[in-house]
C-alpha atoms as a PDB file:
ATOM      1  CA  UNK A   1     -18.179 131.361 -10.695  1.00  0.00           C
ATOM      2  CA  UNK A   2     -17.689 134.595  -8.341  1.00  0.00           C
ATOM      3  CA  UNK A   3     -14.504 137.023  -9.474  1.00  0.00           C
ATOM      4  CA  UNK A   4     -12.703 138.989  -6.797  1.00  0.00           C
ATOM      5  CA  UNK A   5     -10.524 141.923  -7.511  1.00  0.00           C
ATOM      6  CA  UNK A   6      -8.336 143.321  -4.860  1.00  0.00           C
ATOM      7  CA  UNK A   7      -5.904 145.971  -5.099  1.00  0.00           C
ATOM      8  CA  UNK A   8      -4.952 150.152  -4.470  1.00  0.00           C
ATOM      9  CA  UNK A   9      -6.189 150.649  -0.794  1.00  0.00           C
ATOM     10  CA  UNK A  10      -7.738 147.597  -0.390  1.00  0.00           C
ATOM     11  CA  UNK A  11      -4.251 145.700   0.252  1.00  0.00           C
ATOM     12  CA  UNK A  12      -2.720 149.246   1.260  1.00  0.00           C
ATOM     13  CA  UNK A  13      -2.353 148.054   5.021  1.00  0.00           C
ATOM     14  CA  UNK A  14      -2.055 144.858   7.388  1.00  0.00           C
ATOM     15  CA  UNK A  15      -5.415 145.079   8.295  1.00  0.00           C
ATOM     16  CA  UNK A  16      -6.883 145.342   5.181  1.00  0.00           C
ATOM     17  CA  UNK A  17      -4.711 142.756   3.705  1.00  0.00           C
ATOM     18  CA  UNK A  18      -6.316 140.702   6.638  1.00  0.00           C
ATOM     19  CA  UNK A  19      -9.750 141.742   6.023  1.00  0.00           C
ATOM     20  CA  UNK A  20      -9.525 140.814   2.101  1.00  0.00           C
ATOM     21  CA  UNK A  21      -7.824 137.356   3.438  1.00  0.00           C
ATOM     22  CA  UNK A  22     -11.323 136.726   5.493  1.00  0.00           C
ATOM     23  CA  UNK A  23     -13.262 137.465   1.905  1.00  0.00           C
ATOM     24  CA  UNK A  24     -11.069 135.608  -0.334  1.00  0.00           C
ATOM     25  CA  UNK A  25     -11.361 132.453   2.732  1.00  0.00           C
ATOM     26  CA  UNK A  26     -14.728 132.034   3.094  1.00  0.00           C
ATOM     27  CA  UNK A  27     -14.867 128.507   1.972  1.00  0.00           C
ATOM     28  CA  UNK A  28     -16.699 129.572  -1.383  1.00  0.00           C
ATOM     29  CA  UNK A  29     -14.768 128.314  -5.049  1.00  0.00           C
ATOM     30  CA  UNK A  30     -13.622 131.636  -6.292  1.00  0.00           C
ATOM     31  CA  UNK A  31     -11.203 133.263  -8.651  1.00  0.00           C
ATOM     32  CA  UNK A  32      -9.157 135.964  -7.183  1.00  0.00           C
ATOM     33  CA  UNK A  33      -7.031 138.664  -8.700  1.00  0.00           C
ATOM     34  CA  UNK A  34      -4.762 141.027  -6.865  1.00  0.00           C
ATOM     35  CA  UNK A  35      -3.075 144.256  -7.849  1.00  0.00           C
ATOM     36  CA  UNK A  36      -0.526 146.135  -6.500  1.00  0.00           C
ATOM     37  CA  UNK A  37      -0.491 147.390  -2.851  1.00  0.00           C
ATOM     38  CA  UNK A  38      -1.665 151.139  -2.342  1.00  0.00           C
ATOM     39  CA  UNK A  39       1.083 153.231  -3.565  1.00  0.00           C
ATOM     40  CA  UNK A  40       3.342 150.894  -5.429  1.00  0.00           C
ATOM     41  CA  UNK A  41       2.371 151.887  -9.194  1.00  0.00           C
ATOM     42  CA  UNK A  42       3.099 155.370  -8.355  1.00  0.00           C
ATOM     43  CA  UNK A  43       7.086 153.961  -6.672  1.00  0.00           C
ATOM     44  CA  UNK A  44       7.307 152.252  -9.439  1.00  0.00           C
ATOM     45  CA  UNK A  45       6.588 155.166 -12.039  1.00  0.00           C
ATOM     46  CA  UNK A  46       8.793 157.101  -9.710  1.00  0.00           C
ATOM     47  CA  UNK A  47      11.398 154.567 -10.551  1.00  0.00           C
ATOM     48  CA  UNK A  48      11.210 154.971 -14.102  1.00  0.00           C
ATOM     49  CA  UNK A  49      11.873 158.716 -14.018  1.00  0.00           C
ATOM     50  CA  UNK A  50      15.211 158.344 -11.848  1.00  0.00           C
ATOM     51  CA  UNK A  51      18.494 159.985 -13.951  1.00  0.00           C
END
């Protein structure tokens, strides 16, 4: 079984979103995991530390 992992930069724009949608549909049986987008942990930290 082939594991993908996908997340920071990788998903950061459109076209890489794109470009990791042509790996992850290659017509191959696959599990795929996904993080966050590039720059969402650190929103979300920001988040955290609002008053």
């Amino acid at each position: 079984m082939i594991i993908q992992k996908f997340g920071g930069t990788s998903v950061g724009t459109a076209s890489r979103m794109k470009h990791v949608a042509d790996l992850i549909n290659d017509g191959t049986d696959k599990i795929v995991v996904l993080n966050a987008a590039s720059g969402t942990t650190n929103r979300l930290v920001e988040i955290t530390k609002a008053p």
